[in-house]
Protein backbone atom coordinates (compact mmCIF):
# COMPACT_ATOMS: atom_id res chain seq x y z
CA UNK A 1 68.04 94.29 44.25
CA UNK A 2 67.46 91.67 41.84
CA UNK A 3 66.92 92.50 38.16
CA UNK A 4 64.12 91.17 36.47
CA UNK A 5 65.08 88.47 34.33
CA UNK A 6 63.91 89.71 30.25
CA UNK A 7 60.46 88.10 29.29
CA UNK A 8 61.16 85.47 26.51
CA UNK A 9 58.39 84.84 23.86
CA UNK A 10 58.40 81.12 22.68
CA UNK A 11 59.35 80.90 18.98
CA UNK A 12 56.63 78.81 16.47
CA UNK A 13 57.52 76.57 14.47
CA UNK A 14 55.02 77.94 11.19
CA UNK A 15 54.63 74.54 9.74
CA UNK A 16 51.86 73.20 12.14
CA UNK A 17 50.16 76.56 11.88
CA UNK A 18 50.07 76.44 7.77
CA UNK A 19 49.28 72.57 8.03
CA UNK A 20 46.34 73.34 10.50
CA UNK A 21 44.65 76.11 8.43
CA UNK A 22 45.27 74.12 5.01
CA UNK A 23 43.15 71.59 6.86
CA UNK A 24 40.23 73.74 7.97
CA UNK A 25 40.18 75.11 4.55
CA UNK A 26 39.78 71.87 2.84
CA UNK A 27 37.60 70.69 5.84
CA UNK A 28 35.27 74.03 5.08
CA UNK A 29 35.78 73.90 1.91
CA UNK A 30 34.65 70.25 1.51
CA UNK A 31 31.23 71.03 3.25
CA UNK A 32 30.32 73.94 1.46
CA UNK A 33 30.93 71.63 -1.87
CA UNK A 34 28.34 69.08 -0.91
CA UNK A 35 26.36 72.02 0.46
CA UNK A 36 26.50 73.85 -2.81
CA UNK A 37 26.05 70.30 -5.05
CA UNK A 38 22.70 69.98 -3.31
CA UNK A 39 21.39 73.56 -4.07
CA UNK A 40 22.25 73.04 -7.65
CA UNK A 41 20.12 70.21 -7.61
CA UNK A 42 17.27 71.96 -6.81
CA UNK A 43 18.32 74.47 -9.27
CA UNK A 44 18.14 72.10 -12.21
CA UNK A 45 14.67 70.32 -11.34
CA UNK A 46 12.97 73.60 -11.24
CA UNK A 47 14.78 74.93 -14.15
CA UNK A 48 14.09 71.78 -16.03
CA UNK A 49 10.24 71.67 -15.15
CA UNK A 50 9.76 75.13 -16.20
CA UNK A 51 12.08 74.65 -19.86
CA UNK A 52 9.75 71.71 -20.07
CA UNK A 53 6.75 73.55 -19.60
CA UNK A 54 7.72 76.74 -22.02
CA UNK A 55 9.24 74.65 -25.02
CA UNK A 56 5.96 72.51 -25.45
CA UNK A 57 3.50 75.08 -24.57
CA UNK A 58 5.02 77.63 -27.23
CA UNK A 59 4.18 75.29 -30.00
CA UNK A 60 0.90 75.75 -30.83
CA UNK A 61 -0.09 72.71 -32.72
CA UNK A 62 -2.71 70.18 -31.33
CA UNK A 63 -1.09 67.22 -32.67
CA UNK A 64 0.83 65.33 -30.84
CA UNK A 65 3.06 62.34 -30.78
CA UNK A 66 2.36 58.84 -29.96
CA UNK A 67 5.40 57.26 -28.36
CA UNK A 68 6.44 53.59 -26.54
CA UNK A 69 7.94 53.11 -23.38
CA UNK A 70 10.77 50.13 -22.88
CA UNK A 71 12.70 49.65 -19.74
CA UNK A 72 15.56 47.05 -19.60
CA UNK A 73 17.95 46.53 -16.94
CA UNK A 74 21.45 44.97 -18.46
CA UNK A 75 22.66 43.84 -14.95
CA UNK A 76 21.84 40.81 -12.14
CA UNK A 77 19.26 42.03 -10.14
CA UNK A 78 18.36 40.90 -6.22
CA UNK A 79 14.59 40.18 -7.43
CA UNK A 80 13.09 39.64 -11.05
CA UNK A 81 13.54 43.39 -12.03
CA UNK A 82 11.07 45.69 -11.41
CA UNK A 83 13.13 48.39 -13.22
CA UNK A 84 10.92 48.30 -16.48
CA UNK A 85 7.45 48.72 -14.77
CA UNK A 86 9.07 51.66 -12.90
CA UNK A 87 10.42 53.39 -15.46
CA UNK A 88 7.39 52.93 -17.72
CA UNK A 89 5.15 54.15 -15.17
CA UNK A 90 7.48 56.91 -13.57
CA UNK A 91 8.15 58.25 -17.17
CA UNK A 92 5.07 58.69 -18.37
CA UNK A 93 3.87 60.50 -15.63
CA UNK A 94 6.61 62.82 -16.07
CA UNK A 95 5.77 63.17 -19.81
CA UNK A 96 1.92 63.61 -19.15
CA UNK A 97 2.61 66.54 -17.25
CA UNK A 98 5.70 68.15 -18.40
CA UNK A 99 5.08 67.45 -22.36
CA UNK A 100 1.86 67.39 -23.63
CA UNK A 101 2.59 66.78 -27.19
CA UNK A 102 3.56 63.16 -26.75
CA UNK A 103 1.14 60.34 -25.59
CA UNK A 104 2.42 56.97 -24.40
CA UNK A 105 0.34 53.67 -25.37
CA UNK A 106 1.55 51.81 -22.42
CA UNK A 107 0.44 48.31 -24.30
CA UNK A 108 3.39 48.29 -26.26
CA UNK A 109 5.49 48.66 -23.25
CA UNK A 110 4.10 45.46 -21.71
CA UNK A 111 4.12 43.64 -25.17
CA UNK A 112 7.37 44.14 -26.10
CA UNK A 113 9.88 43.79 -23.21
CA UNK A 114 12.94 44.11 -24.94
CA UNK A 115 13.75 45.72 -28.37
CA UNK A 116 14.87 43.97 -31.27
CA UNK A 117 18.85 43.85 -31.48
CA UNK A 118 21.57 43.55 -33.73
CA UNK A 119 24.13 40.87 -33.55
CA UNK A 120 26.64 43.78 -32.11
CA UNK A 121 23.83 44.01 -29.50
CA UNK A 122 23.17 47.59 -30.44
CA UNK A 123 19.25 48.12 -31.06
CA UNK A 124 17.82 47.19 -34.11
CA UNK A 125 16.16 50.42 -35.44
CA UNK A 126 15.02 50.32 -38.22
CA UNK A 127 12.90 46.64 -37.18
CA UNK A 128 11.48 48.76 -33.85
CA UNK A 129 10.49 51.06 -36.91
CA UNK A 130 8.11 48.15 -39.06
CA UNK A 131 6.90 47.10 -35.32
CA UNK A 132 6.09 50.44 -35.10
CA UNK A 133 4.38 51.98 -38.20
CA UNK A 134 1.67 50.00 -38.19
CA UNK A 135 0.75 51.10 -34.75
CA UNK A 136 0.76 54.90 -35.47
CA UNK A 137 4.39 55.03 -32.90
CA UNK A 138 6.30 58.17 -33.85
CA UNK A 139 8.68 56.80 -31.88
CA UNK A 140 10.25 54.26 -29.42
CA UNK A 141 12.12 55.56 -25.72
CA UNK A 142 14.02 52.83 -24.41
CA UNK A 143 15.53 53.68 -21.01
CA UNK A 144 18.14 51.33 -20.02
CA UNK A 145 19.54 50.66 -16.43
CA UNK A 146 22.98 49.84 -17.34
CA UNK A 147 25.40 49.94 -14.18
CA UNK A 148 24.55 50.10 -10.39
CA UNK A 149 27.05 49.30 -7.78
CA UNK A 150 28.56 50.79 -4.70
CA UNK A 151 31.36 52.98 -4.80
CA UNK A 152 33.75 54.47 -2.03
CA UNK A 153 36.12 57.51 -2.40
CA UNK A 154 38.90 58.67 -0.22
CA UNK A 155 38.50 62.18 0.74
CA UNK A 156 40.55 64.55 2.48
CA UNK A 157 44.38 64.47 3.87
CA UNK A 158 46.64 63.41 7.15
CA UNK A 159 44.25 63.70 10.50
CA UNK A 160 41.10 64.70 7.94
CA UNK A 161 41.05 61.58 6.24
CA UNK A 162 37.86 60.03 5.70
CA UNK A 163 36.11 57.38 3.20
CA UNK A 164 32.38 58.68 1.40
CA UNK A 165 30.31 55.82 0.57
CA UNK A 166 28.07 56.36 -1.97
CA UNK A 167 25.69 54.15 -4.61
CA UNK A 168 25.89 54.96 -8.23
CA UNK A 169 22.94 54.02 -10.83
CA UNK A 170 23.85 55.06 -14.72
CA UNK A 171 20.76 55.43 -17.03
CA UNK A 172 21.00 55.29 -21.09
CA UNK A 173 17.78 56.47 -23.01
CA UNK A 174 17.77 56.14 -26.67
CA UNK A 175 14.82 57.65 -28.87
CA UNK A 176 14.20 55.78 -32.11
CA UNK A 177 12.29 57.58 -34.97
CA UNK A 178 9.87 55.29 -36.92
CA UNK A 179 10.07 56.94 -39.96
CA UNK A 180 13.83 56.65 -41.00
CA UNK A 181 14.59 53.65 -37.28
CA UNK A 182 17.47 56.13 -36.76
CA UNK A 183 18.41 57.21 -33.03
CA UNK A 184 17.07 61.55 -32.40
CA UNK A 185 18.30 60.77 -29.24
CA UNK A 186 21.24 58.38 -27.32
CA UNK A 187 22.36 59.62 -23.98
CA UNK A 188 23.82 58.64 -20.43
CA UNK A 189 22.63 60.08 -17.29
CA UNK A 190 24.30 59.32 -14.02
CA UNK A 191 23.41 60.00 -10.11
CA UNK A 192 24.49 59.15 -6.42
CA UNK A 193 23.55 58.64 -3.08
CA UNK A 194 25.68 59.03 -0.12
CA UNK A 195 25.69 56.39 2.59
CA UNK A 196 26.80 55.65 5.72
CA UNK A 197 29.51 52.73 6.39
CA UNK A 198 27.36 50.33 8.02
CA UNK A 199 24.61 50.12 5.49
CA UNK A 200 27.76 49.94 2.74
CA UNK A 201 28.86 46.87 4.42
CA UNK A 202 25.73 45.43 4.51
CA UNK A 203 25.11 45.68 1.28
CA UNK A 204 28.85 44.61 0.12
CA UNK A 205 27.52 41.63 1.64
CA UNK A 206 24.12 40.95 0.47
CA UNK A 207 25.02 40.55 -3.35
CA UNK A 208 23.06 42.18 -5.92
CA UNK A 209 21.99 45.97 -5.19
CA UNK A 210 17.97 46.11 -3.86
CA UNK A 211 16.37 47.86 -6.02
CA UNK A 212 14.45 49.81 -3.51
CA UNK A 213 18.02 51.12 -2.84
CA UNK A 214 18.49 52.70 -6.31
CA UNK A 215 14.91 53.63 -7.08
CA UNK A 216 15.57 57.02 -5.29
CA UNK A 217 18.40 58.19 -7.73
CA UNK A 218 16.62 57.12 -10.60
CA UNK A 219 13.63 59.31 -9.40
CA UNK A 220 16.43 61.94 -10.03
CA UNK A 221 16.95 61.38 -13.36
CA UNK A 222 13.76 60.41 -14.91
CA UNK A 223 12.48 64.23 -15.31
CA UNK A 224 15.90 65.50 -16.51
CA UNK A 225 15.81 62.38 -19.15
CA UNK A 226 11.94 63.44 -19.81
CA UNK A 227 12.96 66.84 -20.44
CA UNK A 228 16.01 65.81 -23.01
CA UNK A 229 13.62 63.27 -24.72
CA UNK A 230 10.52 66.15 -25.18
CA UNK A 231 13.69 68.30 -26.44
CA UNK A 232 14.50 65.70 -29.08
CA UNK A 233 10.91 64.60 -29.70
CA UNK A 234 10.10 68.65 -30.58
CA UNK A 235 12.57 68.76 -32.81
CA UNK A 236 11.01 66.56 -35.25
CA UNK A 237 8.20 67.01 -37.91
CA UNK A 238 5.31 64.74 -37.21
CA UNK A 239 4.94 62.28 -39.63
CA UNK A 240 2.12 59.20 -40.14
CA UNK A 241 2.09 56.09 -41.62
CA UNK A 242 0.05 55.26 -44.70
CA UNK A 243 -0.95 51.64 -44.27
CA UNK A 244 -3.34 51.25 -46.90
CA UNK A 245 -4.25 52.12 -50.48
CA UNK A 246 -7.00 51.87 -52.37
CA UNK A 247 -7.49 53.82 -55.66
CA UNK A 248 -7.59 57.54 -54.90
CA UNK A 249 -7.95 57.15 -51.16
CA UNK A 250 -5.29 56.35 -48.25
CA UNK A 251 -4.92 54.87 -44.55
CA UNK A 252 -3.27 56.22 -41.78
CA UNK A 253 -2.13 54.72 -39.11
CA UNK A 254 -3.13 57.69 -37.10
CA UNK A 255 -6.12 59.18 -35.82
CA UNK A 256 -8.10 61.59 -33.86
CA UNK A 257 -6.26 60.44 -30.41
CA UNK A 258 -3.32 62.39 -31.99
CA UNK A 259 -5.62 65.25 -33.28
CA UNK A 260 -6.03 64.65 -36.58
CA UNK A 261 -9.62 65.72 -38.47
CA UNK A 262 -11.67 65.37 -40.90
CA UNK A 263 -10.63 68.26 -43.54
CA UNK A 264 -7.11 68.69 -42.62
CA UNK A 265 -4.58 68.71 -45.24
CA UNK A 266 -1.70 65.73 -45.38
CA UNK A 267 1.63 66.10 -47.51
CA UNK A 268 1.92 62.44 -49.00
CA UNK A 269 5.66 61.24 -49.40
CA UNK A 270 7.18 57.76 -51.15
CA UNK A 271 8.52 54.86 -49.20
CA UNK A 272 11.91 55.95 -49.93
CA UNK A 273 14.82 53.87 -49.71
CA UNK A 274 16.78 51.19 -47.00
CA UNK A 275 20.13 51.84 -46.86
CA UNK A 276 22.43 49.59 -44.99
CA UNK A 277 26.07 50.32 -43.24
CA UNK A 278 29.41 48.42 -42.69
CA UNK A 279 28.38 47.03 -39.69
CA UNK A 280 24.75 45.88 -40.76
CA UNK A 281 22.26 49.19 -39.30
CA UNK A 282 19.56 49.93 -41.61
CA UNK A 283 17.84 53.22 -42.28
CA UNK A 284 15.08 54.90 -43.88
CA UNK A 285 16.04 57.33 -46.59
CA UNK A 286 12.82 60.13 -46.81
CA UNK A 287 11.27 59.60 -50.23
CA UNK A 288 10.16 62.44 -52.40
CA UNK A 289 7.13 64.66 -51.91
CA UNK A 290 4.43 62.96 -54.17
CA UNK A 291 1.47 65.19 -53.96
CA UNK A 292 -1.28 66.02 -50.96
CA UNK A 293 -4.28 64.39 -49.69
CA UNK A 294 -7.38 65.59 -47.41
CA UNK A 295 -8.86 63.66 -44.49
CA UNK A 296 -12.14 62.60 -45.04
CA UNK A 297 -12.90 60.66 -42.10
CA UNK A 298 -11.22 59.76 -38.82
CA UNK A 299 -11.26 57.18 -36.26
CA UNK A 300 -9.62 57.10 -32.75
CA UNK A 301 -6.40 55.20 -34.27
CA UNK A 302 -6.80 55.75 -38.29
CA UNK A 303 -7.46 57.93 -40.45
CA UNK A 304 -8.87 57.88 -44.02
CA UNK A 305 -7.58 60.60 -46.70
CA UNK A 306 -8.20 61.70 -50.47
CA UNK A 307 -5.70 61.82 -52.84
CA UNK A 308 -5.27 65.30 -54.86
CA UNK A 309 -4.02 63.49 -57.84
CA UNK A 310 -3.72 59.81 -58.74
CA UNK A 311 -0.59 58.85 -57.29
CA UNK A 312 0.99 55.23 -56.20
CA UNK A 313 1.96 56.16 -52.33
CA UNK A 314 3.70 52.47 -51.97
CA UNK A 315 3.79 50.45 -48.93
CA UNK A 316 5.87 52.74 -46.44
CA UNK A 317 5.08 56.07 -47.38
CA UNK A 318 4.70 58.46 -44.66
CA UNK A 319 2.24 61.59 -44.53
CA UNK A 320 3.17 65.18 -42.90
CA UNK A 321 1.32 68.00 -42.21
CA UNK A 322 0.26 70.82 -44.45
């Protein structure tokens, strides 16, 4: 009788097994990243529409601030840029619904294509803020395309190597105030797009980035850059722009299409004083509170008011409200 030979169990070698599950991890792991980067997104337009909606509909005042629009793209474009007409447009629809305490006059957009600049190239201020004074502009949003290119990025490890293919698009908005042609607001936004290899090559190829190709990220960013801008915009006191003396009466460069009346009481403040830094910015310093005045009589883009007391305003003094 033969005797049954003792059954052998094959010894593993652990390292494939620990290599193998490291992968799935990462390879899980990695989906439910992308998975969990595009719920967020949702997360933050909704939550950014309805912050929008709360912060301008809690303030209870009916006037409202008159703003510009200027798009500039800083980069070689395929076609004569279309950026500025899109973000003018795309903006202020943004703005009309999501913050109804500013109002856009879209002329100045299309007048004035690019701001005024120092010799550093940063934006002149405080000349955006004589351009705008006389024009009743609280203040001036210029939105700024500054880098778009294609990136790639090497993801993964050993057999889960791969290569994700993406387009980037970088947007700067700056808010100038035109009483003081300082900035309430200078920041960067950022988004990307994944694509596929083929259409990366193609575009490699075909030189500057189509704009068509980056209009979808920007339409991204615009409401979270409407909602920062309506954030800094809030923040600040409305102020007008006394363009005209005579005797014991004043004009504004504002009017009823910001909701000023007749019978409304104005704070009346001095020119104040230009100030100038090392590297050739100039500012606004507020002047002193001088006295009041009363609108008498309003147009839809001025504003005529009675002094309280006889007082010498000055060319650049500003008016608040009471």
């Amino acid at each position: 009788m033969m005797t049954p030979k003792p059954i052998r169990f094959r010894r593993w070698d652990p390292i494939p097994i620990v290599v193998l599950a490291l992968g799935l991890i990462m390879f899980y792991s990695g989906c439910t990243t992308i998975k969990d980067t595009a719920r967020g997104t949702a997360r933050t337009v909704s939550d950014t529409s309805r912050k929008v909606t709360s912060a301008f509909t809690a303030a209870g005042t009916d006037i409202r601030y008159k703003i510009a629009l200027i798009g500039i793209e800083n980069q070689p474009a395929a076609n004569p840029s279309i950026f500025p007409a899109v973000f003018q447009k795309t903006l202020a629809e943004n703005l009309k619904s999501d913050c109804p305490e500013c109002i856009v006059d879209a002329a100045v957009g299309e007048i004035l294509t690019s701001p005024p600049r120092l010799a550093s190239g940063s934006i002149d201020g405080y000349a955006l803020a004589l351009l705008g004074r006389p024009r009743g502009l609280n203040f001036f949003v210029v939105g700024t395309l500054s880098d778009s290119r294609l990136t790639d990025e090497k993801t993964g490890f050993w057999l889960w190597k791969d290569t994700l293919y993406k387009i980037r698009a970088v947007l700067r908005v700056e808010v100038i105030d035109s009483a003081t042609g300082t900035k309430a607001l200078d920041e960067t936004l950022s988004g990307e797009a994944v694509i596929d290899e083929l259409q990366h090559q193609q575009l490699l190829d075909g030189g500057p980035l189509p704009f068509a190709e980056i209009e979808p990220i920007l339409n991204r960013l615009l409401p979270e850059a409407g909602y920062r801008i309506c954030t800094a915009i809030h923040a600040q006191p409305w102020q007008g722009f006394i363009v005209g003396t005579e005797e014991s009466r004043i004009t504004i460069s504002s009017g009823s299409a910001v909701g000023l009346s007749p019978g409304r009481l104005l704070e009346v403040y001095g020119s104040g004083r230009v100030v100038e830094s090392n590297d050739g910015r100039r500012f606004v310093q507020p002047g002193d509170r001088l006295g009041e005045a009363r609108i008498s009589s309003v147009s839809s883009d001025q504003a005529e008011a009675v002094l309280n007391q006889p007082i010498k305003p000055g060319p650049g003094a500003t008016v608040r409200l009471k």
